[in-house]
PDB file of N, CA and C in Angstrom:
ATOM      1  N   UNK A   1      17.240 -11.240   2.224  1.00  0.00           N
ATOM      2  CA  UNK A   1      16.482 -11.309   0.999  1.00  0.00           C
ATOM      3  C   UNK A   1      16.366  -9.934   0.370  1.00  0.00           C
ATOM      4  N   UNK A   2      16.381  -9.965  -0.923  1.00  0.00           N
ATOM      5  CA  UNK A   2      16.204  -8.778  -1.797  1.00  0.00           C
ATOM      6  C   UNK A   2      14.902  -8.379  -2.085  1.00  0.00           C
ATOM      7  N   UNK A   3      14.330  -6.883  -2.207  1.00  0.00           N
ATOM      8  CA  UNK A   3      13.481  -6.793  -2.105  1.00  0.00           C
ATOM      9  C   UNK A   3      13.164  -6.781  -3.697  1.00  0.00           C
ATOM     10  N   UNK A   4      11.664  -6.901  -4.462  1.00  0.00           N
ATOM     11  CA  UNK A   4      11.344  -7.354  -5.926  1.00  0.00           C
ATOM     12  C   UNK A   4      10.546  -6.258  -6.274  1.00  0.00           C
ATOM     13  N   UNK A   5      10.546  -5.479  -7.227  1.00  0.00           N
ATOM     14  CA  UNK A   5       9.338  -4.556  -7.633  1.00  0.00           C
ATOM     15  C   UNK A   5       8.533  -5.056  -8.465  1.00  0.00           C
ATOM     16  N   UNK A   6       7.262  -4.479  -7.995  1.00  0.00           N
ATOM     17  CA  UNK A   6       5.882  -4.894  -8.420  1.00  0.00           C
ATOM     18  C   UNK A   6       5.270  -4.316  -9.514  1.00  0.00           C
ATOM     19  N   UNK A   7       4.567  -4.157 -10.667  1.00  0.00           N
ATOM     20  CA  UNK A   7       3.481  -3.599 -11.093  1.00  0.00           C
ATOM     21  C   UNK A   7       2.145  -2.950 -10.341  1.00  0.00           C
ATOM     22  N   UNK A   8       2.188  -1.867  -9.417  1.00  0.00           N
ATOM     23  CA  UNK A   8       1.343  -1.273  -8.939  1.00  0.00           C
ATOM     24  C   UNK A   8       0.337  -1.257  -9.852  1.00  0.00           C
ATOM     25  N   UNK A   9       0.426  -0.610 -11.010  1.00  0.00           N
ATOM     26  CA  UNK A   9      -0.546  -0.139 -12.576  1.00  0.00           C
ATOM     27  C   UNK A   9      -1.058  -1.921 -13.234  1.00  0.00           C
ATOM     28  N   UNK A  10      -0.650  -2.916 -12.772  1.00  0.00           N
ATOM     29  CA  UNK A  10      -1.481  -4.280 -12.929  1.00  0.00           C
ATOM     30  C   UNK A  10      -3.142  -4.322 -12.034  1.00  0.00           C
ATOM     31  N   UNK A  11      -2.926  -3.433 -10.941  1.00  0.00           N
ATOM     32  CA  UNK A  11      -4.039  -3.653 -10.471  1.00  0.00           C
ATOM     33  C   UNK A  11      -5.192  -3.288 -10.945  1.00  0.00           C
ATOM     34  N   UNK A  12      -6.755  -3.570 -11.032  1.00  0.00           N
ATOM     35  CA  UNK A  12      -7.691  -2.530 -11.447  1.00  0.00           C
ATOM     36  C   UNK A  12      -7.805  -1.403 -10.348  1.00  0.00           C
ATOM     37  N   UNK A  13      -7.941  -0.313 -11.683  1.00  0.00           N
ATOM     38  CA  UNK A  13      -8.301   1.442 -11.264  1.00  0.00           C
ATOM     39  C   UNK A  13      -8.823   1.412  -9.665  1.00  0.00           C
ATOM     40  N   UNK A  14     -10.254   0.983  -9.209  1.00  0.00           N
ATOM     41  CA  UNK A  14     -10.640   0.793  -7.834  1.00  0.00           C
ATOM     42  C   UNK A  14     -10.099   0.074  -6.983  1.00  0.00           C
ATOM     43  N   UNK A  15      -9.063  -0.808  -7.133  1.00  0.00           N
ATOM     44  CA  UNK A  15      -8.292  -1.482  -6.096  1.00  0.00           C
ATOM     45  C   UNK A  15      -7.252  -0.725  -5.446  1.00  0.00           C
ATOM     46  N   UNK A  16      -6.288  -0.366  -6.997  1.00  0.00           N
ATOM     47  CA  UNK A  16      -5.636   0.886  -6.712  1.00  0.00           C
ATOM     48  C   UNK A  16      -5.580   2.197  -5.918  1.00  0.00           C
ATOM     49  N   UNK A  17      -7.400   3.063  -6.300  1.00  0.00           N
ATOM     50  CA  UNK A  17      -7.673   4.325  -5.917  1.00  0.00           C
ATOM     51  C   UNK A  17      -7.909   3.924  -4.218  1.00  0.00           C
ATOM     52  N   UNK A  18      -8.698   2.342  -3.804  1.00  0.00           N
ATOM     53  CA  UNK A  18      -8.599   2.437  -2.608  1.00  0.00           C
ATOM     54  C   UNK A  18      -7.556   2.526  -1.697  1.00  0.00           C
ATOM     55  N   UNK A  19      -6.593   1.625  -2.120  1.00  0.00           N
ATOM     56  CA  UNK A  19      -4.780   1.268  -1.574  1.00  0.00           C
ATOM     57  C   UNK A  19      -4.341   2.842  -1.574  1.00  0.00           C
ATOM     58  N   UNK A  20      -4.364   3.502  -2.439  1.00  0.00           N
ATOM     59  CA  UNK A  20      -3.465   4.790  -2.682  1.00  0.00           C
ATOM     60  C   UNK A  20      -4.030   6.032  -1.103  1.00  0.00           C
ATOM     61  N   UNK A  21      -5.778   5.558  -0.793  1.00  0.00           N
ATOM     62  CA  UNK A  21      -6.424   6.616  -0.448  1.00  0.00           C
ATOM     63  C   UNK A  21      -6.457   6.399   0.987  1.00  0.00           C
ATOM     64  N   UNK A  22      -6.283   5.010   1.261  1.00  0.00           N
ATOM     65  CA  UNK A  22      -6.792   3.986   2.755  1.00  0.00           C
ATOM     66  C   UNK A  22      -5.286   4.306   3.151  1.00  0.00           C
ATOM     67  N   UNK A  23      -4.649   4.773   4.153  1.00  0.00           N
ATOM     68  CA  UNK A  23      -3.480   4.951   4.585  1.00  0.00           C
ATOM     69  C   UNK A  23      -3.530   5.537   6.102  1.00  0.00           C
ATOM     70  N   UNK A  24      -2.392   5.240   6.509  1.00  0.00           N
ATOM     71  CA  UNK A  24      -2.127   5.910   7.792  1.00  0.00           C
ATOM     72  C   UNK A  24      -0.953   6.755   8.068  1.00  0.00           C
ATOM     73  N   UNK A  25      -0.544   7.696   8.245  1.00  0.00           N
ATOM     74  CA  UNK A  25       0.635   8.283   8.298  1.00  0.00           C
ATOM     75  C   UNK A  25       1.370   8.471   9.483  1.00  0.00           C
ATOM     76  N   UNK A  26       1.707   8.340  10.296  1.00  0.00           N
ATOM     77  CA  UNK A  26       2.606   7.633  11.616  1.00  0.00           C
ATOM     78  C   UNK A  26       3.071   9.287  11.732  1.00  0.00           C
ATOM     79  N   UNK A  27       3.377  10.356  11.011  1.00  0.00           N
ATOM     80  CA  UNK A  27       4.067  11.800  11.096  1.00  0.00           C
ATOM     81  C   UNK A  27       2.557  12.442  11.493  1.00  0.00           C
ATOM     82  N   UNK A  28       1.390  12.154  10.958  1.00  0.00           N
ATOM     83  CA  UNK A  28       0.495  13.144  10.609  1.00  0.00           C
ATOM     84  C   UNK A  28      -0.471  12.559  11.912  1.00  0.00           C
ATOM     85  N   UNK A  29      -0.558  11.376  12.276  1.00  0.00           N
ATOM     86  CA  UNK A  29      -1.383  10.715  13.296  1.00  0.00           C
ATOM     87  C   UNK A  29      -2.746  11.015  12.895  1.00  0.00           C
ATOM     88  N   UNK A  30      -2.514  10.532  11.202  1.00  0.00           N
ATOM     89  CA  UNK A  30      -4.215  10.924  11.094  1.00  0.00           C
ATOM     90  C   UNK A  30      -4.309   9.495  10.036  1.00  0.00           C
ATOM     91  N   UNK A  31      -5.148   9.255   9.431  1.00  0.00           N
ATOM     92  CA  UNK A  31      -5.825   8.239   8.610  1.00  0.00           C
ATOM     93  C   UNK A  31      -6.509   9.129   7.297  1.00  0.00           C
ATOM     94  N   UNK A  32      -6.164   8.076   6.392  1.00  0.00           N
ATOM     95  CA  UNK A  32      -7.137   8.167   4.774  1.00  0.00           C
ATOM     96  C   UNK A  32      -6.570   9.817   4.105  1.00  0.00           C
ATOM     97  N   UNK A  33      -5.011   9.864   4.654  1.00  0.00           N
ATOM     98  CA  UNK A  33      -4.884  11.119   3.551  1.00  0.00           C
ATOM     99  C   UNK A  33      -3.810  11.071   2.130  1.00  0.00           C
ATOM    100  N   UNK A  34      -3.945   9.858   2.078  1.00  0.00           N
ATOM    101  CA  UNK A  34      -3.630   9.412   0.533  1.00  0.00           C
ATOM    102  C   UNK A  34      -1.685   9.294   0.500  1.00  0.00           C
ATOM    103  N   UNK A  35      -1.458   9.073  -0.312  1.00  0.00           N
ATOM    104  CA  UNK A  35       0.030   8.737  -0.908  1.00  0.00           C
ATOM    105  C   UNK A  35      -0.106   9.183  -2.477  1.00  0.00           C
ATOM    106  N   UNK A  36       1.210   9.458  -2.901  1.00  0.00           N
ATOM    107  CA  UNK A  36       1.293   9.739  -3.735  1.00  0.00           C
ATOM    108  C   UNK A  36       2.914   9.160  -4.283  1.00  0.00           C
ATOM    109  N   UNK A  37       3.121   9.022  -5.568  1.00  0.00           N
ATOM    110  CA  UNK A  37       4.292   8.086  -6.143  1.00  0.00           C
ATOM    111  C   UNK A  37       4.151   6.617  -5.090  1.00  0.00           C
ATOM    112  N   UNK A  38       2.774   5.561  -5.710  1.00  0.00           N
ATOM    113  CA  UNK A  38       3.071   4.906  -5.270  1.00  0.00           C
ATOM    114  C   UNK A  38       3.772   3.188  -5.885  1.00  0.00           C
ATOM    115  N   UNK A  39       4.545   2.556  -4.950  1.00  0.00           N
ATOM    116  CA  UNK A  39       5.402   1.873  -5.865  1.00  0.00           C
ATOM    117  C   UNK A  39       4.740   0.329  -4.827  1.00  0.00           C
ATOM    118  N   UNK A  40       4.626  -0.636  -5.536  1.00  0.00           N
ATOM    119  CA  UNK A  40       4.589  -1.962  -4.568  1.00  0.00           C
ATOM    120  C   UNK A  40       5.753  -3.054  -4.868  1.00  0.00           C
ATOM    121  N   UNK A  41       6.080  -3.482  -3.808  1.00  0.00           N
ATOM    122  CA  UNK A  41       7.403  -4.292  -3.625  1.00  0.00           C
ATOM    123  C   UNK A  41       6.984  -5.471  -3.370  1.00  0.00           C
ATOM    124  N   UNK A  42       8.042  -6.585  -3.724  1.00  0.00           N
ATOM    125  CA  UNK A  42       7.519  -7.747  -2.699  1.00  0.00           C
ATOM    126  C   UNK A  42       8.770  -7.917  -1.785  1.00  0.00           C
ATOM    127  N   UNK A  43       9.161  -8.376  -0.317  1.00  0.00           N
ATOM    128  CA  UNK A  43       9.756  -8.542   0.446  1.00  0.00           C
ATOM    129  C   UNK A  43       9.565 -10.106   1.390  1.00  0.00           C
ATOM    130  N   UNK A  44      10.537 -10.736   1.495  1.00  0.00           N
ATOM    131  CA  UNK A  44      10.422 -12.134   2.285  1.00  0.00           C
ATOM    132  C   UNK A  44       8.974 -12.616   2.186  1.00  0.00           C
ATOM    133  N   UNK A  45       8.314 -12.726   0.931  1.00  0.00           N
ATOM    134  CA  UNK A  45       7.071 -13.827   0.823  1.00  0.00           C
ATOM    135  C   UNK A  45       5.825 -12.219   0.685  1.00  0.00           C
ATOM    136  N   UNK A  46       5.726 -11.489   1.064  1.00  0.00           N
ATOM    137  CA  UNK A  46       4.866 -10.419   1.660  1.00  0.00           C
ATOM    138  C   UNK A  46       4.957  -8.744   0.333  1.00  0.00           C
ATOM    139  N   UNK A  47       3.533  -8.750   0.520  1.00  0.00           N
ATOM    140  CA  UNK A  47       3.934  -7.631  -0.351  1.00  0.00           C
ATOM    141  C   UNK A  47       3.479  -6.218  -0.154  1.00  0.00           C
ATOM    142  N   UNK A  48       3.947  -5.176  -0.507  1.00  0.00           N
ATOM    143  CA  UNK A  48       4.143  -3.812   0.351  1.00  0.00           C
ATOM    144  C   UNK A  48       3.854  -2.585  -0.139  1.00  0.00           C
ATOM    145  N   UNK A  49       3.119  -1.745  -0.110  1.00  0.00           N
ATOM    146  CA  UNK A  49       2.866  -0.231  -0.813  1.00  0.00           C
ATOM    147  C   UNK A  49       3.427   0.605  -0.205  1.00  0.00           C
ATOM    148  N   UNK A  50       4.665   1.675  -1.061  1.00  0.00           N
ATOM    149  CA  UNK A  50       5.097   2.626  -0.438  1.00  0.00           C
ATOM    150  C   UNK A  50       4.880   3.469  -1.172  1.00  0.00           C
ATOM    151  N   UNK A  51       4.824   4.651  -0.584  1.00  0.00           N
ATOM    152  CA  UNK A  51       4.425   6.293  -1.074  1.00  0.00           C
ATOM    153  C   UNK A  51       4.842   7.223  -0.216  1.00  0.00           C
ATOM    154  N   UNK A  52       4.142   8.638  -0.627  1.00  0.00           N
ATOM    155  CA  UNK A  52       4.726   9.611   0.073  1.00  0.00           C
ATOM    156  C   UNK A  52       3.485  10.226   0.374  1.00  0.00           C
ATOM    157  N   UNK A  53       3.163  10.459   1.810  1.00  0.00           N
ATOM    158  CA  UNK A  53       1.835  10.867   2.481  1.00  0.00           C
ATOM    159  C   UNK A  53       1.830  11.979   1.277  1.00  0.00           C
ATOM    160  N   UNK A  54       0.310  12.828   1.393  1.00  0.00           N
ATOM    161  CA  UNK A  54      -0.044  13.908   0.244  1.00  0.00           C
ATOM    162  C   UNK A  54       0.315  15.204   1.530  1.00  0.00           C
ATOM    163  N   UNK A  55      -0.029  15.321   2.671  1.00  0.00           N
ATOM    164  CA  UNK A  55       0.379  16.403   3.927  1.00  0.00           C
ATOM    165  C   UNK A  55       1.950  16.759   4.542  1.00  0.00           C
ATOM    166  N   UNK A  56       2.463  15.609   4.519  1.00  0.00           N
ATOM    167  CA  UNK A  56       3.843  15.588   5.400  1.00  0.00           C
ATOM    168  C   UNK A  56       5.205  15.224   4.654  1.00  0.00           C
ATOM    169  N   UNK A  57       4.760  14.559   3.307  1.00  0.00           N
ATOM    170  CA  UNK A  57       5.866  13.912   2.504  1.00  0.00           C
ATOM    171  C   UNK A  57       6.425  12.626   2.791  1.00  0.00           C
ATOM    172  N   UNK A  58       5.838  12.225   4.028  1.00  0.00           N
ATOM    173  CA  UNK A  58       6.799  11.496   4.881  1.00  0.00           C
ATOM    174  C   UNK A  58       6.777   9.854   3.978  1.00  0.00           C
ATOM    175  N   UNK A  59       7.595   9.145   3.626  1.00  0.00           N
ATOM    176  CA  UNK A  59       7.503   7.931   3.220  1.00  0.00           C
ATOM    177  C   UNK A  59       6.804   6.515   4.142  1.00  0.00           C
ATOM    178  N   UNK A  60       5.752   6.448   3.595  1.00  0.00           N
ATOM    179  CA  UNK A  60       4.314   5.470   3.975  1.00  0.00           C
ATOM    180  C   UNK A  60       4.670   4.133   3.431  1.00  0.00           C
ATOM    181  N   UNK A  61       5.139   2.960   4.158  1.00  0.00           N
ATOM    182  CA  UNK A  61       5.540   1.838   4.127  1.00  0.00           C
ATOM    183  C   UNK A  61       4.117   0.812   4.358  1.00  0.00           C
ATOM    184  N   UNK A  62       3.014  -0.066   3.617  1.00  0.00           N
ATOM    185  CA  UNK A  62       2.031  -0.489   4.166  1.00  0.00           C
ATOM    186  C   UNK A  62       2.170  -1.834   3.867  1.00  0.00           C
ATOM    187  N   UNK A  63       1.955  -2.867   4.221  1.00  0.00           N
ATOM    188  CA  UNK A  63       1.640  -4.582   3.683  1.00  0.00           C
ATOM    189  C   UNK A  63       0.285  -4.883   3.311  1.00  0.00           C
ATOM    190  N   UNK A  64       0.439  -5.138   2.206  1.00  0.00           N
ATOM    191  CA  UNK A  64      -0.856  -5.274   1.256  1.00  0.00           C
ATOM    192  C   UNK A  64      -1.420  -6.682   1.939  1.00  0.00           C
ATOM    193  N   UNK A  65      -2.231  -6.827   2.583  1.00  0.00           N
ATOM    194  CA  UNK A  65      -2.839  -7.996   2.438  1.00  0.00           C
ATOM    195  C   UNK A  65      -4.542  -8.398   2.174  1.00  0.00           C
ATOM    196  N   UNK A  66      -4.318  -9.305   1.056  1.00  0.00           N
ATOM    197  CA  UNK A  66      -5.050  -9.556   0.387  1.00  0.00           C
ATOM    198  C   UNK A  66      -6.618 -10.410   1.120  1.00  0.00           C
ATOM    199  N   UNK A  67      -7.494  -9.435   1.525  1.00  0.00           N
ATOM    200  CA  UNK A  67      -8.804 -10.421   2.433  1.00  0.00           C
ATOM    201  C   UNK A  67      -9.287 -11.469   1.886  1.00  0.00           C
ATOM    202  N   UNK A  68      -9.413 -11.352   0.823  1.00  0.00           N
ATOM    203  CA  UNK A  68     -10.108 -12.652  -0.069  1.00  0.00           C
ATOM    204  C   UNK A  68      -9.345 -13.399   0.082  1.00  0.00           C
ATOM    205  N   UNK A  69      -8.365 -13.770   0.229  1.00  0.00           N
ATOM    206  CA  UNK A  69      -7.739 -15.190   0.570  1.00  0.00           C
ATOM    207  C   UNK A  69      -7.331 -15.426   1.897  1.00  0.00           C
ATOM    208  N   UNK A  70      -7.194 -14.338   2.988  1.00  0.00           N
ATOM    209  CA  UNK A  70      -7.122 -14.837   4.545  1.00  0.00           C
ATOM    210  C   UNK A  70      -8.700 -14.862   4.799  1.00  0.00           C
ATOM    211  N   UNK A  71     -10.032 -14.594   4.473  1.00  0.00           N
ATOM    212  CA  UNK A  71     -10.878 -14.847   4.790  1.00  0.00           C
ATOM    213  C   UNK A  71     -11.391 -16.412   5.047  1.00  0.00           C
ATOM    214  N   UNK A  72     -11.430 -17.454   5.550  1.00  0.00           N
ATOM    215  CA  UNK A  72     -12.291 -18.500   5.792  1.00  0.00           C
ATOM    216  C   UNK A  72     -13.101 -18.772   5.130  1.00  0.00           C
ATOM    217  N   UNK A  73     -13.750 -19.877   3.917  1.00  0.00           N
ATOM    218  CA  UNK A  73     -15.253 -20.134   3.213  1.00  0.00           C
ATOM    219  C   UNK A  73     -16.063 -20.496   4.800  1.00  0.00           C
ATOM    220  N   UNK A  74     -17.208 -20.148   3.959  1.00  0.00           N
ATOM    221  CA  UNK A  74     -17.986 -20.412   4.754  1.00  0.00           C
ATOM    222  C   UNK A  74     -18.726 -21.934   4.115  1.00  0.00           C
TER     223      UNK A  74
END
């Protein structure tokens, strides 16, 4: 399957600033130090934020998933 590009800039400003800021960097072994150029894809059903850590450069691959709809009603 081919991968589809997304409208990152569709999202609202605070959904965005959190996604961009909430990260993990696998080079840096640290958490929450942001991305920068970030682009979202969709891939086999699933959809994906990539960037470039703001410390290491290193390219940050994440799967967006959306809580409000895997959450359960109560």
């Amino acid at each position: 399957m081919s991968r589809t590009d997304r409208d990152f800039y569709l999202r609202d400003e605070p959904e965005r600033a959190w996604m961009i800021e909430n990260t993990w960097c696998a080079e840096c072994c640290l958490p929450d130090l942001g991305i920068d150029d970030p682009r979202e894809f969709e891939l086999e059903g699933r959809v994906y934020l990539e960037g470039q850590c703001r410390i290491c450069r290193r390219t940050l691959t994440s799967e967006v998933v959306d809580q409000r709809e895997s959450t359960p009603a109560a």
